[in-house]
Protein backbone atom coordinates (compact mmCIF):
# COMPACT_ATOMS: atom_id res chain seq x y z
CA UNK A 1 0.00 0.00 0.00
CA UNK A 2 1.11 3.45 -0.81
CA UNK A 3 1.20 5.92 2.12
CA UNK A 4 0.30 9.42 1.30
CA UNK A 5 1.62 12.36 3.33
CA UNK A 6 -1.34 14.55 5.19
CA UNK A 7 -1.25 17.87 3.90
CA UNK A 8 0.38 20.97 6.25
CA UNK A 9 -2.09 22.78 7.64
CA UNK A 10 -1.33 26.37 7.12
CA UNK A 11 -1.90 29.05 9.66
CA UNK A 12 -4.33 30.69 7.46
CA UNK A 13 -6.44 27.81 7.27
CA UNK A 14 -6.82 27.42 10.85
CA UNK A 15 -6.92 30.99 12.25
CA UNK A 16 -9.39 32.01 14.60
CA UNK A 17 -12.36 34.32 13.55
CA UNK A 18 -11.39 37.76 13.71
CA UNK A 19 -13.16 39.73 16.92
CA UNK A 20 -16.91 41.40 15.81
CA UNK A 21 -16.68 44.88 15.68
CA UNK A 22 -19.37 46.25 18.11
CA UNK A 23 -21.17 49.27 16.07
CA UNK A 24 -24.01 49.77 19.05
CA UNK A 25 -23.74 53.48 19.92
CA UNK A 26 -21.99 54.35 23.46
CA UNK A 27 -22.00 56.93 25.86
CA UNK A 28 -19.04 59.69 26.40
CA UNK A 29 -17.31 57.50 28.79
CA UNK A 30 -17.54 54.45 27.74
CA UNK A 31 -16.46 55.74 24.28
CA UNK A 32 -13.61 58.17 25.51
CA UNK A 33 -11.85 55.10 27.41
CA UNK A 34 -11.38 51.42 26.00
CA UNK A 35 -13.13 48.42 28.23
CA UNK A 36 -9.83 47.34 30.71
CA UNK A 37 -9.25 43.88 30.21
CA UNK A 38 -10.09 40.62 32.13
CA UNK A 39 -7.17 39.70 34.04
CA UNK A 40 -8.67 37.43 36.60
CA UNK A 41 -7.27 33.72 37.27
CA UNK A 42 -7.73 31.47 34.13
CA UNK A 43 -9.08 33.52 31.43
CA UNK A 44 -6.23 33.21 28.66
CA UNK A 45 -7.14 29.42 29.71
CA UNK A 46 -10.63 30.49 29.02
CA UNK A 47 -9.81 32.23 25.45
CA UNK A 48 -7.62 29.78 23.85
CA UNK A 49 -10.64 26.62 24.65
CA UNK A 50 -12.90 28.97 23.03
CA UNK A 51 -10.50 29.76 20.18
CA UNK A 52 -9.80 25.87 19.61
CA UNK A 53 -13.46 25.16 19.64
CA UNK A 54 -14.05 27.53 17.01
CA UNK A 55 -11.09 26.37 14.97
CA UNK A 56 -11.66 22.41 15.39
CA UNK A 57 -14.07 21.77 12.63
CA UNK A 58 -12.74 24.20 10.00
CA UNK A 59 -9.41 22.39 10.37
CA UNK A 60 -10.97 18.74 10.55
CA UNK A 61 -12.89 19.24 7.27
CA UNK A 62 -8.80 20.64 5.56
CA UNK A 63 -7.03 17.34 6.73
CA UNK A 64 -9.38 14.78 4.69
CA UNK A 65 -6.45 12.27 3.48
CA UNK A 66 -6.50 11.60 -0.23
CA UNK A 67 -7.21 8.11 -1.86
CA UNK A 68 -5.10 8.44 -5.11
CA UNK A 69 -2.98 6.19 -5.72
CA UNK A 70 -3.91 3.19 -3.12
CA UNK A 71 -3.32 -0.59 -4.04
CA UNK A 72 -5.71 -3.01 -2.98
CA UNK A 73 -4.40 -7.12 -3.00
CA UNK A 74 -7.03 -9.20 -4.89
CA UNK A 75 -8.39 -11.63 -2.72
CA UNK A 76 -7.11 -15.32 -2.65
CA UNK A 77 -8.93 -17.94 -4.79
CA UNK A 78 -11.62 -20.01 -2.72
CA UNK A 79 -10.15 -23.82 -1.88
CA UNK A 80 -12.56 -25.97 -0.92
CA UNK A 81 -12.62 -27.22 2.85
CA UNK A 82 -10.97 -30.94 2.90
CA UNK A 83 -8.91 -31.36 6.05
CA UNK A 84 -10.93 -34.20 7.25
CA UNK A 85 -9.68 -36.14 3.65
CA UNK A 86 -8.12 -38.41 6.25
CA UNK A 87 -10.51 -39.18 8.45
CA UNK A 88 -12.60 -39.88 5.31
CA UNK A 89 -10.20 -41.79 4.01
CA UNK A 90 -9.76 -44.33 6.96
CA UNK A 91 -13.35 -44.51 7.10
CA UNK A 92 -13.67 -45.83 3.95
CA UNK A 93 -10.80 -48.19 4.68
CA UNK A 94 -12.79 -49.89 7.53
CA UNK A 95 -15.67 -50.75 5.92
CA UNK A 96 -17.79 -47.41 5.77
CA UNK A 97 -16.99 -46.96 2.25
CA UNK A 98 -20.94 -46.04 0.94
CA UNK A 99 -21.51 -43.84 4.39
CA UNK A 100 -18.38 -41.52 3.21
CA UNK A 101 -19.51 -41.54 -0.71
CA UNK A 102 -22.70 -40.10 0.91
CA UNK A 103 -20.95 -37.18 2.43
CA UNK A 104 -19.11 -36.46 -0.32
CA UNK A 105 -21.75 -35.91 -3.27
CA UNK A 106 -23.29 -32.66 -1.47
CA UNK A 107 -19.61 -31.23 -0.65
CA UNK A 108 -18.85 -32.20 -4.20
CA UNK A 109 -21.80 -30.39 -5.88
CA UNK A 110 -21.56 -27.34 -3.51
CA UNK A 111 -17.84 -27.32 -4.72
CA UNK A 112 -18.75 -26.85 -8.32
CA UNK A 113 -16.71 -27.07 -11.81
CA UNK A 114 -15.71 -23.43 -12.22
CA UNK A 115 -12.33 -23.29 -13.96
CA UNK A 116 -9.51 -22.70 -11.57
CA UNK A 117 -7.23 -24.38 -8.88
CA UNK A 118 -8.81 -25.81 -5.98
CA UNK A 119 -6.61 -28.56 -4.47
CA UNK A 120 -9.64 -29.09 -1.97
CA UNK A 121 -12.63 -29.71 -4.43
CA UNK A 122 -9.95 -31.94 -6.68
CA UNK A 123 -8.59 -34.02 -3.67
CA UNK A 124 -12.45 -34.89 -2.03
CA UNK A 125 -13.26 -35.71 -6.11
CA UNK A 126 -10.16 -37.89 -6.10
CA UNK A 127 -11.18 -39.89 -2.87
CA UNK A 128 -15.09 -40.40 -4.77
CA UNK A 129 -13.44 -41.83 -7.43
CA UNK A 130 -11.69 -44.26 -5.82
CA UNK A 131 -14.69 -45.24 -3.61
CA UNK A 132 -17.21 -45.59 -6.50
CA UNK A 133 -14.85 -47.96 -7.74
CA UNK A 134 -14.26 -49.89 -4.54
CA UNK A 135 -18.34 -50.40 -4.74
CA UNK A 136 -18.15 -51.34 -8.10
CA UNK A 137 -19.87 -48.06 -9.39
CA UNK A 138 -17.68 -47.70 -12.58
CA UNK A 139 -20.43 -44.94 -14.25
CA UNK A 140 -20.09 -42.92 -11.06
CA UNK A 141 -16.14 -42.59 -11.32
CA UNK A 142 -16.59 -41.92 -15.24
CA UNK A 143 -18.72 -38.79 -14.18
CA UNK A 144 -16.32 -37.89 -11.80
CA UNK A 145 -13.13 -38.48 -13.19
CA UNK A 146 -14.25 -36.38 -16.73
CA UNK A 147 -14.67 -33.73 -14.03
CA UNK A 148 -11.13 -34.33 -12.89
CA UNK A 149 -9.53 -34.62 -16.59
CA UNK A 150 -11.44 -31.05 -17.45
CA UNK A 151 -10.10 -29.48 -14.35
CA UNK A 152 -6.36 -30.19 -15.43
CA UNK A 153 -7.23 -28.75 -18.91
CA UNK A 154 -8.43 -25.76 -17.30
CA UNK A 155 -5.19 -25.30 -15.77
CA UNK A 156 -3.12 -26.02 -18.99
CA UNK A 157 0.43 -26.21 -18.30
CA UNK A 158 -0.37 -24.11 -14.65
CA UNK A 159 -1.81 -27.59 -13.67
CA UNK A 160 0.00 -29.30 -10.40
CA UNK A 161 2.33 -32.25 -11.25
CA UNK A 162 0.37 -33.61 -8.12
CA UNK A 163 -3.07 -33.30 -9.98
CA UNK A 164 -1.97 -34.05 -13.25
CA UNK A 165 -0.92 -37.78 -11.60
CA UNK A 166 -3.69 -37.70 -9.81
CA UNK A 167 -6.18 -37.66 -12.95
CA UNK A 168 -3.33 -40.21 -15.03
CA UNK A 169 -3.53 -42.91 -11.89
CA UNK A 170 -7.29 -42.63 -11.40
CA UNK A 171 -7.58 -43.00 -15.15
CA UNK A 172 -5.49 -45.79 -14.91
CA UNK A 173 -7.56 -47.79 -12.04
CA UNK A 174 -10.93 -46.95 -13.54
CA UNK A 175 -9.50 -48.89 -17.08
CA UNK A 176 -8.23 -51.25 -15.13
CA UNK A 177 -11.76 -52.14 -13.89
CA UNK A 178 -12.86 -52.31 -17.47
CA UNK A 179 -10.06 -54.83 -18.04
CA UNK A 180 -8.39 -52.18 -20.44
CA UNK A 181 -4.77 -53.39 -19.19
CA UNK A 182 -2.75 -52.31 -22.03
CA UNK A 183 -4.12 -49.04 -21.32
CA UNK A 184 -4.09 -48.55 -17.77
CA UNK A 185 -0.42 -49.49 -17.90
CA UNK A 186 -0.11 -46.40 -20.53
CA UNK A 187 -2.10 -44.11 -17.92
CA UNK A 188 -0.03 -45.72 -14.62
CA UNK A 189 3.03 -44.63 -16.81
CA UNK A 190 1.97 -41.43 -17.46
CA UNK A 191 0.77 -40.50 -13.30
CA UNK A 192 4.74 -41.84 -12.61
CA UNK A 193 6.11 -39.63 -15.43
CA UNK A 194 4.29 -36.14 -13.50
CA UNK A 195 4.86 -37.57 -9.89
CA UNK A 196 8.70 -38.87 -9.99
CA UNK A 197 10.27 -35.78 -11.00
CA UNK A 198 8.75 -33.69 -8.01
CA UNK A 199 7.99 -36.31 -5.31
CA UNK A 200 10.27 -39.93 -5.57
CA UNK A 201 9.22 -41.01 -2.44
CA UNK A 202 5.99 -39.91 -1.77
CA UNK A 203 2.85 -41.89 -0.97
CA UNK A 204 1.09 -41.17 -4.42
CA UNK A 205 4.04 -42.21 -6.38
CA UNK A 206 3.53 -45.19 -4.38
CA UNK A 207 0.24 -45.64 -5.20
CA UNK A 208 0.82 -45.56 -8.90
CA UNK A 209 3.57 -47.86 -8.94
CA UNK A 210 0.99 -50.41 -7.49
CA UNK A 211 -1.60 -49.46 -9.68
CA UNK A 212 1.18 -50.14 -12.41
CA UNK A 213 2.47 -53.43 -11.08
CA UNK A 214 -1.29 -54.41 -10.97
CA UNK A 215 -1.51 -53.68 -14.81
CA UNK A 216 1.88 -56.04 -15.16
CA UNK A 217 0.49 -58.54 -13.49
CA UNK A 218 -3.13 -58.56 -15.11
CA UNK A 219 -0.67 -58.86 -18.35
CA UNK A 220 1.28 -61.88 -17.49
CA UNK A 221 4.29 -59.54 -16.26
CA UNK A 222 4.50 -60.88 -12.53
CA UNK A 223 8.35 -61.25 -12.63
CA UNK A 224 8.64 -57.07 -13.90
CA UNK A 225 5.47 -56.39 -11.10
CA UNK A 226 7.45 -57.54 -8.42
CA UNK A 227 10.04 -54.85 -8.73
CA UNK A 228 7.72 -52.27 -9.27
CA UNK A 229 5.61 -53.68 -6.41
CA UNK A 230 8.80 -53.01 -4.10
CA UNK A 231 9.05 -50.41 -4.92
CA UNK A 232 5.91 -49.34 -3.83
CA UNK A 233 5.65 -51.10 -0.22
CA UNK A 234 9.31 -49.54 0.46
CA UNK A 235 7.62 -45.97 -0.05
CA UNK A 236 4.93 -46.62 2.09
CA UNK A 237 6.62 -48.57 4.95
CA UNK A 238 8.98 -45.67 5.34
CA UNK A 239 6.17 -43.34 6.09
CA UNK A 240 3.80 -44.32 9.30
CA UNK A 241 0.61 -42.20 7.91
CA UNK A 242 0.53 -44.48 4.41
CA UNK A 243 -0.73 -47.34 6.22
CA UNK A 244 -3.73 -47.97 4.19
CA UNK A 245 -1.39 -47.72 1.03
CA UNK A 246 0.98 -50.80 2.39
CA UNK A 247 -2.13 -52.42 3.07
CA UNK A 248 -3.20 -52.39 -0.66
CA UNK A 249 0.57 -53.18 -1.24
CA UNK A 250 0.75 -56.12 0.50
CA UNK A 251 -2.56 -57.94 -0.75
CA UNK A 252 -1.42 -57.39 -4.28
CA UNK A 253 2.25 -59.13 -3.09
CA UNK A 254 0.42 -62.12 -1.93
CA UNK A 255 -1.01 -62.35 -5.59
CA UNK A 256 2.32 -61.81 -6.81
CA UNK A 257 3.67 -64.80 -5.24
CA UNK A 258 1.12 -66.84 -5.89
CA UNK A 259 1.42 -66.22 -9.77
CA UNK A 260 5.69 -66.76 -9.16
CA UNK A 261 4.03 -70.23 -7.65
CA UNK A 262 5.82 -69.12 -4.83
CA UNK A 263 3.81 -70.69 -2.23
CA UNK A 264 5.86 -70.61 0.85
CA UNK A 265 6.40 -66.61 0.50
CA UNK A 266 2.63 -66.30 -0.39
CA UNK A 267 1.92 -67.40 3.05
CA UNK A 268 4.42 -65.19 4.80
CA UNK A 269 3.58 -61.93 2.76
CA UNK A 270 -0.08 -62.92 3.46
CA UNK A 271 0.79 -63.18 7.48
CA UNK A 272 2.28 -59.85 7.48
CA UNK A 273 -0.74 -58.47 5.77
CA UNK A 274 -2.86 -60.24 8.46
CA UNK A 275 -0.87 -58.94 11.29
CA UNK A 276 -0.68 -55.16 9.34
CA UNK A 277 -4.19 -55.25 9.42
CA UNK A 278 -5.27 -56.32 13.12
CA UNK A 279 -2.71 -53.40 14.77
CA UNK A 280 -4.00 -50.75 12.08
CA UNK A 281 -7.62 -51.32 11.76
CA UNK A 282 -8.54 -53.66 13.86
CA UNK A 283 -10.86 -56.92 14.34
CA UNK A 284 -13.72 -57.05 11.78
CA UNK A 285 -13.05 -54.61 9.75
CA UNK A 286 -12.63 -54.52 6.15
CA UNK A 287 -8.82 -54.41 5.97
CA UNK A 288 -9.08 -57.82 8.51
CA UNK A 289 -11.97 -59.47 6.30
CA UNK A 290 -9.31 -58.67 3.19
CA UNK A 291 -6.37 -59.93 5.03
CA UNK A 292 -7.98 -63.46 6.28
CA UNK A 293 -8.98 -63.88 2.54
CA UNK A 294 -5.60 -63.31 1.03
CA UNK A 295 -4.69 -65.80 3.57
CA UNK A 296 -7.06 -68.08 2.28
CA UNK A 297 -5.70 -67.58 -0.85
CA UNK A 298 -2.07 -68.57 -0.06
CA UNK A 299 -2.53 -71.42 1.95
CA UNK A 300 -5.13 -72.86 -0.22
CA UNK A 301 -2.29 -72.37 -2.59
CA UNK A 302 -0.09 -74.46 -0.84
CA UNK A 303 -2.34 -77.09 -0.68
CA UNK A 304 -3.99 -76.57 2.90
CA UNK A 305 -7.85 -77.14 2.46
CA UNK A 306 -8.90 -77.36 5.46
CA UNK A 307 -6.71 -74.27 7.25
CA UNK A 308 -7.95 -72.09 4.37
CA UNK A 309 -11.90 -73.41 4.42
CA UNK A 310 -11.46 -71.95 7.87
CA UNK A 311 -10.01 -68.78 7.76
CA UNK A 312 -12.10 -67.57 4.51
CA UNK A 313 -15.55 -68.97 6.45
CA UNK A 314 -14.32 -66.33 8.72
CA UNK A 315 -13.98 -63.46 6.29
CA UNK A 316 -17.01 -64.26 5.11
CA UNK A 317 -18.84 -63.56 8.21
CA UNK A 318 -17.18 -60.53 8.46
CA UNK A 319 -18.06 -59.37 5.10
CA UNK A 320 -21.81 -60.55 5.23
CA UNK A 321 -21.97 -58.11 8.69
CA UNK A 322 -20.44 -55.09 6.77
CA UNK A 323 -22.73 -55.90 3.82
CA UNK A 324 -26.14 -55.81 5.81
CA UNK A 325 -24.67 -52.22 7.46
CA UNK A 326 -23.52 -50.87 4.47
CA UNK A 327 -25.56 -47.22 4.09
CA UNK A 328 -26.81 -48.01 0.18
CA UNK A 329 -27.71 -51.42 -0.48
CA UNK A 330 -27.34 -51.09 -4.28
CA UNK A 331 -23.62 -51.52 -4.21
CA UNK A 332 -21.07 -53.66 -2.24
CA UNK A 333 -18.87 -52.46 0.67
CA UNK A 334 -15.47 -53.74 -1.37
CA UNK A 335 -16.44 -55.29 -4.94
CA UNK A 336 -13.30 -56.79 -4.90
CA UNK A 337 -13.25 -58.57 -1.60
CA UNK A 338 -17.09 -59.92 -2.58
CA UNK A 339 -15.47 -61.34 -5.76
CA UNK A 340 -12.65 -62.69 -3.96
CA UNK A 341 -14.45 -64.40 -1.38
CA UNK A 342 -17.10 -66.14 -4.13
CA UNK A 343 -14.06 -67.24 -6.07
CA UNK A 344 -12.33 -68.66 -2.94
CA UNK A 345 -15.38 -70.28 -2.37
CA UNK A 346 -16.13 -71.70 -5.47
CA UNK A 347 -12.44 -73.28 -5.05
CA UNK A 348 -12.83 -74.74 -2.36
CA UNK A 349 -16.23 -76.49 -3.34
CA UNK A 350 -14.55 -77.76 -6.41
CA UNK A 351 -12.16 -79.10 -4.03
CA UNK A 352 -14.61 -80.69 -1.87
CA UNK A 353 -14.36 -84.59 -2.43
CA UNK A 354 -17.55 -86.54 -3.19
């Protein structure tokens, strides 16, 4: 801001009134001899109060400041309100996954499309994305994610490396659900490209190399996804606050060994995740219904019918409890975990003898 001097007052300006001149006729004495002055206690005390009265508002109205010339900051852009994105987050992870979608939608629409950055608005549309398809709700995350995409175009090369991956990865999960592997690989490769340069380590570059070694492995690549799948749980086990990300990480390593056919470090990687699971989220929850079906998986694998019959009966009742509380009935609390648990069970019928 510019400061501008206050003018001087001049004495002119604020002078006091000259004395009235008294034109009412006198008599001979009073008019031979001036009026003798009035010298009693406190008077020039008296005179000047008067006199500063008088002058107060003349010099008041002289002083007005001017305006010219001031420079007024713009104010800064609106961001959307998102600092409980974690608390969301781990909500969803438990098992509350249709509860949170319902929050979101009205923050979402209130939040708009105008053109312009808003990391808030674009990080709550990131975590519906990702929800709608952990229910299964692929036209849901279309809507969304187009959303997304049109928000980085908006920004044209101003767009944030950190949004630009974010749009690439989501891209890249949501073809991956459409069994477009070729292409989500492409769109996994491109989120890594924007995140690398500015963040190596951090948990989003994480989260694409999984969602890459996921494509490798949907394409027959498991050898290539395991190093890119190490990748990945070495970022997130160095940081405490990516715990839901290593949980991800490590039910995608059990599938990982299991397509290596190695069976004996399928069941270890699927302990860990088990263990992971109990001191981070707890006893049936979501992440624990997950974890007891992965180890299912791997000691099914390894040719244990009856230890894995067991310990996916128990998932199951875990999931059928978070189905019935699930908020909207329409979708699944974790497509993925239903699917896993019919196809373990389906398995182990086939397995069943006669």
């Amino acid at each position: 801001m510019i400061a501008v001097p206050l003018r001087r007052l001049s004495p002119k300006t604020c002078a006091a009134p000259a004395a009235a001149t008294d034109l009412s006729p006198r008599t001979g004495a009073e008019s031979a001899a001036p009026a003798a002055p009035d010298l009693s206690p406190g008077t020039g005390r008296k005179l000047a109060l008067a006199l500063a009265l008088v002058a107060t508002p003349a010099c008041a109205r002289a002083t007005t400041p001017a305006t010219t010339g001031v420079v007024v900051d713009p104010p800064a852009p609106y961001v959307t309100p998102a600092g409980d994105l974690v608390i969301l987050r781990h909500r969803a992870a438990m098992g509350m996954t249709g509860a949170v979608r319902a929050e979101l939608a009205p923050r979402l629409a209130s939040a708009g499309d105008a053109p312009g950055a808003d990391p808030g608005r674009d990080a709550l549309r990131g975590l519906a994305i990702e929800l709608a398809l952990v229910q299964g709700d692929a036209e849901a995350a279309a809507r969304e994610l187009d959303r997304l995409e049109r928000a980085v175009l908006d920004l044209g090369d101003g767009a944030p490396a950190q949004l630009r991956g974010l749009s690439a990865m989501l891209r890249g999960t949501w073809l991956f659900d459409q069994a477009r592997y070729v292409d989500a690989r492409s769109s996994h490769l491109r989120a890594l490209a924007a995140l690398e340069r500015r963040e190596p380590t951090g948990v989003q570059t994480g989260v694409a190399l999984r969602g890459l070694a996921r494509d490798q492995l949907a394409l027959g690549e498991a050898r290539t996804a395991v190093d890119t799948l190490a990748r990945a749980i070495q970022i997130h086990t160095d940081q405490p606050e990516a715990h839901i990300e290593l949980h991800e990480d490590l039910l995608l390593a059990v599938d990982v060994m299991i397509a290596l056919q190695q069976k004996d470090e399928a069941v270890i990687v699927a302990s860990d995740a088990y263990n992971q699971a109990l001191n981070r989220f707890g006893s049936d929850t979501l992440p624990h219904a997950e974890a007891l079906l992965m180890v299912g998986a791997a000691t099914l694998a390894s040719g244990d019918r009856g230890a894995a019959e067991t310990v996916i009966g128990d998932a199951r009742v875990i999931l059928d409890r978070l189905q019935a509380e699930r908020s909207d009935p329409r979708f699944p609390v974790s497509v993925r975990a239903v699917r896993r648990c019919a196809a373990l069970t389906e398995m182990l019928a086939r397995l069943t003898p006669v």
